[in-house]
C-alpha atoms as a PDB file:
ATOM      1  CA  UNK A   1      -6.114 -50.963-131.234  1.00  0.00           C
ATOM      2  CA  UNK A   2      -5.999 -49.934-134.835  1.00  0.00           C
ATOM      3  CA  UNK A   3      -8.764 -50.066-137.197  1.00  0.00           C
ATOM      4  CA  UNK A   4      -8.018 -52.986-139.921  1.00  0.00           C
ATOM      5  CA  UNK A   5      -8.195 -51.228-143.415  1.00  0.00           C
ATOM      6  CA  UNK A   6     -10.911 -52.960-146.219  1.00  0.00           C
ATOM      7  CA  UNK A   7      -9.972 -55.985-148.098  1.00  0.00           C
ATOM      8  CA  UNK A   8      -9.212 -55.120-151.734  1.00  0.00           C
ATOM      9  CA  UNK A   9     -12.005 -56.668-153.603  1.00  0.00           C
ATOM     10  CA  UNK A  10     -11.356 -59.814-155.481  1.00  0.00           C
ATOM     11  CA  UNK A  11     -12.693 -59.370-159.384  1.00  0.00           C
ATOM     12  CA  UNK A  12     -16.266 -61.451-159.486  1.00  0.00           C
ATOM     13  CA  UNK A  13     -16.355 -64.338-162.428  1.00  0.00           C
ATOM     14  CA  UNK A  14     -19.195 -63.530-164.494  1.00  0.00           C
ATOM     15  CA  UNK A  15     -22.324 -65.783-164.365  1.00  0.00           C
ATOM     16  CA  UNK A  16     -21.950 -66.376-168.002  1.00  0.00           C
ATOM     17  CA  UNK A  17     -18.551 -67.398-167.627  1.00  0.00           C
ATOM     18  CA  UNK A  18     -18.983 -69.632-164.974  1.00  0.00           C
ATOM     19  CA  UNK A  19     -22.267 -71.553-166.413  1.00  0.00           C
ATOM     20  CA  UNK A  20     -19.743 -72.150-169.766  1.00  0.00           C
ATOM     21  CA  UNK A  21     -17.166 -73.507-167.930  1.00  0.00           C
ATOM     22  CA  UNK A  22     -19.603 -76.013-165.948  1.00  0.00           C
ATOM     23  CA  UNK A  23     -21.048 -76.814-169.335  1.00  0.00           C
ATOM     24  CA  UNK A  24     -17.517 -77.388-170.909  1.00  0.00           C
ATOM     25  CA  UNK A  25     -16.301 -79.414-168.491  1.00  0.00           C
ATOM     26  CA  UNK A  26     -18.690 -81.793-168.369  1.00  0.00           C
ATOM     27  CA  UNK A  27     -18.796 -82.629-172.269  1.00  0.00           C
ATOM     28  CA  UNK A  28     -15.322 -82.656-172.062  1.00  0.00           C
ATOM     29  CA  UNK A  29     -15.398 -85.414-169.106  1.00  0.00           C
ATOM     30  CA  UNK A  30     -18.406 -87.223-170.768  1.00  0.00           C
ATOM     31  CA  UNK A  31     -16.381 -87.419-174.163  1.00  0.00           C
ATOM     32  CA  UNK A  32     -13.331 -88.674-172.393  1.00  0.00           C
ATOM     33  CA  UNK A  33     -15.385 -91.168-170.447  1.00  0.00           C
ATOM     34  CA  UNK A  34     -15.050 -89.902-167.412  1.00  0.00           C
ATOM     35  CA  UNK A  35     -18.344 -88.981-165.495  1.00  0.00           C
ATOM     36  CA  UNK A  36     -18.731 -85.359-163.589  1.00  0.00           C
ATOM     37  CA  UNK A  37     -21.091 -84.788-160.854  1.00  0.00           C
ATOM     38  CA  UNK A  38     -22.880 -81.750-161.829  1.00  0.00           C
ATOM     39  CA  UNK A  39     -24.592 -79.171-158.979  1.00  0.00           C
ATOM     40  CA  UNK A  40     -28.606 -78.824-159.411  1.00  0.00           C
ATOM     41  CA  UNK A  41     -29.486 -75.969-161.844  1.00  0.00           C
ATOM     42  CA  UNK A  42     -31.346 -73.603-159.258  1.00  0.00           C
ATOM     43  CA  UNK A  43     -28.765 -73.566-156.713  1.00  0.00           C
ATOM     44  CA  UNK A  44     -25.991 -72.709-159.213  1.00  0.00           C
ATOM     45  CA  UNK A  45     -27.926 -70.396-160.512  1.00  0.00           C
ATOM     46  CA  UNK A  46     -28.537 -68.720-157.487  1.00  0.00           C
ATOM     47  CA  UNK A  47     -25.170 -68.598-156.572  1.00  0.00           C
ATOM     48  CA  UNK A  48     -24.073 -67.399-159.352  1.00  0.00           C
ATOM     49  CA  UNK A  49     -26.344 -64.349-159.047  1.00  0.00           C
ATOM     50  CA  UNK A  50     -24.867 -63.928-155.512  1.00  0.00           C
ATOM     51  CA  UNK A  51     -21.478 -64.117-156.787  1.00  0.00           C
ATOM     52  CA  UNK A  52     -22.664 -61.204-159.672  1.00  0.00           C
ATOM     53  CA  UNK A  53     -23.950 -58.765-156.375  1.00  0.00           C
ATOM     54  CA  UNK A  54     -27.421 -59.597-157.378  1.00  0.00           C
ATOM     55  CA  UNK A  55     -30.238 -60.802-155.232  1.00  0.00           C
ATOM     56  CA  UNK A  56     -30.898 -64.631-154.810  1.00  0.00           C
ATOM     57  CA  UNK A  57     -33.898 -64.626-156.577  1.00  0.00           C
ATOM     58  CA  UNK A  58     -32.868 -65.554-160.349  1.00  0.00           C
ATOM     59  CA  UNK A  59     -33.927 -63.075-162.701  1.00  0.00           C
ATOM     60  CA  UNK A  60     -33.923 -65.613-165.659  1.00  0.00           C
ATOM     61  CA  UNK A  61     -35.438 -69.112-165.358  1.00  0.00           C
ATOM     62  CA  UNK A  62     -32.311 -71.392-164.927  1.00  0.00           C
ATOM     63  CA  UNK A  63     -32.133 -73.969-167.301  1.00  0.00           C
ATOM     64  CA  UNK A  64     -33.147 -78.018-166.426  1.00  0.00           C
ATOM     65  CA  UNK A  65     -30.574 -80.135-165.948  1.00  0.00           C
ATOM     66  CA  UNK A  66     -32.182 -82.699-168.995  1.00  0.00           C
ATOM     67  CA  UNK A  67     -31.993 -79.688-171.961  1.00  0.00           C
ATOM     68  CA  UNK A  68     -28.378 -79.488-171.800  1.00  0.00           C
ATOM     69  CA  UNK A  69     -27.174 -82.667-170.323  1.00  0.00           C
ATOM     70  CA  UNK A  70     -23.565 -83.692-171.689  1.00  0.00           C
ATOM     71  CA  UNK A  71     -24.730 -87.319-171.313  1.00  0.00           C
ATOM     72  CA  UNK A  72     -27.265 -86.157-173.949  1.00  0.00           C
ATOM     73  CA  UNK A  73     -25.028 -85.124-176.760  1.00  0.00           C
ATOM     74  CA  UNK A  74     -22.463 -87.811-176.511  1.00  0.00           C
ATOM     75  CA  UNK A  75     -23.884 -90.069-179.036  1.00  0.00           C
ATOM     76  CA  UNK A  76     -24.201 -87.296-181.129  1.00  0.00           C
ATOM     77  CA  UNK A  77     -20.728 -86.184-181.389  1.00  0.00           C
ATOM     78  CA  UNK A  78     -19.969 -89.906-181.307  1.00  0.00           C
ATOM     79  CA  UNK A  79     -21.579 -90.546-184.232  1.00  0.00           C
ATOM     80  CA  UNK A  80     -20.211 -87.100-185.876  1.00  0.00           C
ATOM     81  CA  UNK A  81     -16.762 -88.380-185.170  1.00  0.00           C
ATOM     82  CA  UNK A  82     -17.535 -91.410-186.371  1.00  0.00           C
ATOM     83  CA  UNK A  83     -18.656 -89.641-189.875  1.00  0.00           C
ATOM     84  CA  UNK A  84     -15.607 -87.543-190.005  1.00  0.00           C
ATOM     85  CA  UNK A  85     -13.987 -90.758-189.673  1.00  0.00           C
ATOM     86  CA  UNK A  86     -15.130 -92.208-192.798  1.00  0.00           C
ATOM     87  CA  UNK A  87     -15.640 -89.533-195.601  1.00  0.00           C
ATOM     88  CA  UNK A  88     -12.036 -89.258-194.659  1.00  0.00           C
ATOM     89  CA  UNK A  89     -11.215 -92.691-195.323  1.00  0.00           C
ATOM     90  CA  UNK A  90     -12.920 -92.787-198.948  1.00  0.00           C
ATOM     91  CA  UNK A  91     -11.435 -88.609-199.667  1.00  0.00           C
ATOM     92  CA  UNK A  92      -8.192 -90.168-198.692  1.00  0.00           C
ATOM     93  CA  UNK A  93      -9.108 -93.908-200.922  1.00  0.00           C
ATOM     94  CA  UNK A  94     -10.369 -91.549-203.747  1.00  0.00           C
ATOM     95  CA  UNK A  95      -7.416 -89.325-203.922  1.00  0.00           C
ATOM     96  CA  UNK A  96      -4.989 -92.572-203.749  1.00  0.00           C
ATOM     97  CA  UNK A  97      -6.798 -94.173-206.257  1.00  0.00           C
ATOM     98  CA  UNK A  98      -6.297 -90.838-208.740  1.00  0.00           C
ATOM     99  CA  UNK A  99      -3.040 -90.284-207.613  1.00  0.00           C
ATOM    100  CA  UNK A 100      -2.111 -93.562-209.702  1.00  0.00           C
ATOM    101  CA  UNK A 101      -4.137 -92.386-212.891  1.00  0.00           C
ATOM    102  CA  UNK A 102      -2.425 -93.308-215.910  1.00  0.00           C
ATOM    103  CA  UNK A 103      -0.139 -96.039-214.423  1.00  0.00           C
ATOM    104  CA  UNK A 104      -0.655 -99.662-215.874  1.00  0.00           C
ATOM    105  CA  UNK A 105       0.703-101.235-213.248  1.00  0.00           C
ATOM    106  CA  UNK A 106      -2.825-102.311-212.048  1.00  0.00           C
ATOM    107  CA  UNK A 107      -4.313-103.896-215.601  1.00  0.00           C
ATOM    108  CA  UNK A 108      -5.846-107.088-214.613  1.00  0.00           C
ATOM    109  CA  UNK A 109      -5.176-106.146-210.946  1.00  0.00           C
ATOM    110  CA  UNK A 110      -8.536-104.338-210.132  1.00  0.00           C
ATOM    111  CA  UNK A 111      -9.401-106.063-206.703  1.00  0.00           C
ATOM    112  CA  UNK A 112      -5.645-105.166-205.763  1.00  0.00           C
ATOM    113  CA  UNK A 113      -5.996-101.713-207.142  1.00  0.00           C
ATOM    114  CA  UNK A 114      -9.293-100.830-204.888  1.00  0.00           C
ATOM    115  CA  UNK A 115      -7.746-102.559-201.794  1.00  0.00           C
ATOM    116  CA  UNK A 116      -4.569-100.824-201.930  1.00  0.00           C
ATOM    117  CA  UNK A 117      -6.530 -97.765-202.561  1.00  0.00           C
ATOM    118  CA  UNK A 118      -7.755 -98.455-199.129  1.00  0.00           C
ATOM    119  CA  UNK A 119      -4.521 -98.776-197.806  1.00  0.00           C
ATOM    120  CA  UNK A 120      -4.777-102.670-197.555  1.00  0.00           C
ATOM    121  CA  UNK A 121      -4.494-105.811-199.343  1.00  0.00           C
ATOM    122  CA  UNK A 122      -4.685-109.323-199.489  1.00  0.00           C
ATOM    123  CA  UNK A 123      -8.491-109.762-198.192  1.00  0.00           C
ATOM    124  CA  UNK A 124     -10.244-110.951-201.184  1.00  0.00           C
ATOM    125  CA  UNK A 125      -8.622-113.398-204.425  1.00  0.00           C
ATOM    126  CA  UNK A 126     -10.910-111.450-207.036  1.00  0.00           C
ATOM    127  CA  UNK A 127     -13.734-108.953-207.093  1.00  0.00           C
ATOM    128  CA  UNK A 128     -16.481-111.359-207.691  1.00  0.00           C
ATOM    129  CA  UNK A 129     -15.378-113.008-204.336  1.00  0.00           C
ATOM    130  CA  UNK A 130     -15.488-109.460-202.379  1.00  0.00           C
ATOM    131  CA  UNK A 131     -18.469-108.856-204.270  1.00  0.00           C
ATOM    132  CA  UNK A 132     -20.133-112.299-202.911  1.00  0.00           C
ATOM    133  CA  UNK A 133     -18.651-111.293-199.199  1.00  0.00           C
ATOM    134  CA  UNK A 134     -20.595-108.362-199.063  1.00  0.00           C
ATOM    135  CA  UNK A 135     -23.935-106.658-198.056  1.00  0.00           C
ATOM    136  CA  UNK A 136     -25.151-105.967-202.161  1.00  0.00           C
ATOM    137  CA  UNK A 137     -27.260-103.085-203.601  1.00  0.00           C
ATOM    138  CA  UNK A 138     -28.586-103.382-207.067  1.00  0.00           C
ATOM    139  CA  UNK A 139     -28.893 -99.568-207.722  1.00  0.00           C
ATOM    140  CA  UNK A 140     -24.922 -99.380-209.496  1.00  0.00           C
ATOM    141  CA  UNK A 141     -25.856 -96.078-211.256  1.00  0.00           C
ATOM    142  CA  UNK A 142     -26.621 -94.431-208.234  1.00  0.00           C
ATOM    143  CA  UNK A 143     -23.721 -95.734-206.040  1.00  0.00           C
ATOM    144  CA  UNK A 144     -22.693 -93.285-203.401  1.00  0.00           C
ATOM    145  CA  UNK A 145     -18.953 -91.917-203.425  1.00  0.00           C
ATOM    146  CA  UNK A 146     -16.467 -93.938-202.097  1.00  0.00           C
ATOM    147  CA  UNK A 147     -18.565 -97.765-202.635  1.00  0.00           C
ATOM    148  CA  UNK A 148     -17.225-100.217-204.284  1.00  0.00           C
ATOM    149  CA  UNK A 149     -18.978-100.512-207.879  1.00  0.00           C
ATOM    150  CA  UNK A 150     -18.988-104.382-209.395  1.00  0.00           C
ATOM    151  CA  UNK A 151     -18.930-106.018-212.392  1.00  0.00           C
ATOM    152  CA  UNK A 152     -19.486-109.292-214.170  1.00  0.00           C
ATOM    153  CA  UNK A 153     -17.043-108.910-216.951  1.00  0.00           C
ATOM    154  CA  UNK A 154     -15.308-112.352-216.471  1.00  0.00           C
ATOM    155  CA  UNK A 155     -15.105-115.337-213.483  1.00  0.00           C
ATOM    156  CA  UNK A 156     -12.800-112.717-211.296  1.00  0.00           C
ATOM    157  CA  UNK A 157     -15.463-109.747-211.883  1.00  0.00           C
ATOM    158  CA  UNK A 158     -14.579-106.415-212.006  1.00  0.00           C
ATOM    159  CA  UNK A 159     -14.454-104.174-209.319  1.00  0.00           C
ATOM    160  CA  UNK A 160     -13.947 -99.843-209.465  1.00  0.00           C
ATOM    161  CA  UNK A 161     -14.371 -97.294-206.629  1.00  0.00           C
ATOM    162  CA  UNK A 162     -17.631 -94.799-206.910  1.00  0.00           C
ATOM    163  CA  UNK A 163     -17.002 -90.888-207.464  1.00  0.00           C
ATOM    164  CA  UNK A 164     -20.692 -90.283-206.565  1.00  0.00           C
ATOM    165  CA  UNK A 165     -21.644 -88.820-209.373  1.00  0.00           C
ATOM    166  CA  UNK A 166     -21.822 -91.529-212.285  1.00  0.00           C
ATOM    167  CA  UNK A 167     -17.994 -92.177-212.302  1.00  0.00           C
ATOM    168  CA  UNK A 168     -16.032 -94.532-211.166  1.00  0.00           C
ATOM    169  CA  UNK A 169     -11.938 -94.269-210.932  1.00  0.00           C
ATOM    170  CA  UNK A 170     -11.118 -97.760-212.299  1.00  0.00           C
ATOM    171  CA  UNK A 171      -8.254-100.059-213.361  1.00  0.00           C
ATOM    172  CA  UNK A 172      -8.202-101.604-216.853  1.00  0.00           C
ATOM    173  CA  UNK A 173      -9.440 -98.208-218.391  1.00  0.00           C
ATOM    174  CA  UNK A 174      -7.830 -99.142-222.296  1.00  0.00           C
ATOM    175  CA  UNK A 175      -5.078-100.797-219.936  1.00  0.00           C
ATOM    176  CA  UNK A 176      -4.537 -97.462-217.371  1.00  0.00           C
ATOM    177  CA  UNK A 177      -6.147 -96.370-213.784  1.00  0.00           C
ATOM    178  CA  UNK A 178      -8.856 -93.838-215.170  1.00  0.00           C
ATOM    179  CA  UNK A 179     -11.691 -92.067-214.284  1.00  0.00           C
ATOM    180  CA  UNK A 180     -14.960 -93.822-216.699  1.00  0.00           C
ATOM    181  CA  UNK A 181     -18.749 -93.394-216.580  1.00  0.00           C
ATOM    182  CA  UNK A 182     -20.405 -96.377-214.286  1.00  0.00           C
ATOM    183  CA  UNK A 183     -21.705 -98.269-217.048  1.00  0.00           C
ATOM    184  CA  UNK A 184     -18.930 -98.380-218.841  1.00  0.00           C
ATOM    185  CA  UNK A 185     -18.121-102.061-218.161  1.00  0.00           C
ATOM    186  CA  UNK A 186     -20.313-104.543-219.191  1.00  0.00           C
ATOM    187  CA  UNK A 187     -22.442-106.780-216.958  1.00  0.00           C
ATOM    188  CA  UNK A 188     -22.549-104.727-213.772  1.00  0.00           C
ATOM    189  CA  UNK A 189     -23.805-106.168-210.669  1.00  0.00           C
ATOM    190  CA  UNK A 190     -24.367-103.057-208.069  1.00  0.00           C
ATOM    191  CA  UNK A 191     -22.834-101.494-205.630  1.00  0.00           C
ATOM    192  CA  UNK A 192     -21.169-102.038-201.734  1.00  0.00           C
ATOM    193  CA  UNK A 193     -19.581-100.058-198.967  1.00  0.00           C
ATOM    194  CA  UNK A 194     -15.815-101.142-198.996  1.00  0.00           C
ATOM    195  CA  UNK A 195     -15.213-102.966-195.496  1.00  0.00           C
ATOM    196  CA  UNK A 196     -11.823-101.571-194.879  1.00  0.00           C
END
């Protein structure tokens, strides 16, 4: 009987590898919704350092379970997501809204002009009546980018979309869509986050 030869030897994942790839896949799973049942910390870590040729003693304290739970960051890159989210929705209602600079098609027309800015239409009959629809803040000079900035020029109102720096990018500017300090209307009422 002939002697079997040696098994080639199969390349060995590195620890570090293999500890990422847990950790990816289970904030992948836990942002998708799905749940992933994750091996103790020790063990793994042992195993790994068998896998590596070393003893199964751990040479570095394996980390707990709680410190980097993917459960644990979920609402955190929920509520990033959910940030993204909206500064894109007022840098995309901002840069609508100055796309159409100049035009006089919204003179008299400034609850349209924000809505459509928005990407929408139809919700409120005048500005005063979005303005007494939503949650109101009297600090107008100091309205963040992207709220909605009101007015109390006449029984509609007057409504113009904050640049978040004492400007607003209004309708009825001498008749045009233009960019005009905050107080440049008369009467104004504060500020509120656009609902759309």
């Amino acid at each position: 009987m002939t002697a079997a030869g040696p098994l080639p030897a199969l390349p060995r994942p590195s620890p570090m590898t293999s500890v990422l790839g847990v950790a990816v896949g289970a904030v992948g799973a836990a942002v998708l919704g799905g749940h992933v049942a994750l091996p103790d910390a020790a063990p793994t870590t042992a195993e790994l350092h068998l896998l590596a040729g070393h003893s199964a003693t751990p040479s570095v304290a394996p980390v707990g379970a709680d410190a980097t739970s993917a459960s644990a960051t979920v609402p955190e890159l929920t509520k990033a997501a959910h940030r993204h989210q909206h500064d894109q929705k007022i840098e995309d209602a901002i840069q609508r809204f100055e796309s159409r600079i100049g035009t006089t098609r919204y003179e008299g027309y400034c609850e349209r002009a924000v809505e459509n800015a928005f990407g929408t239409q139809g919700h409120y009959g005048s500005a005063i009546q979005d303005w007494h629809s939503q949650d109101q803040h009297g600090d107008w000079r100091h309205a963040p980018r992207g709220a909605m900035v009101f007015y109390d020029t006449s029984s509609n109102g007057h409504v113009a979309l904050s640049l978040g720096d004492g400007r607003v990018v209004s309708s009825s500017d001498h008749g045009h869509v233009g960019i005009v300090p905050v107080d440049h209307f008369r009467r104004p009422l504060g500020w509120a986050y656009a609902p759309y």
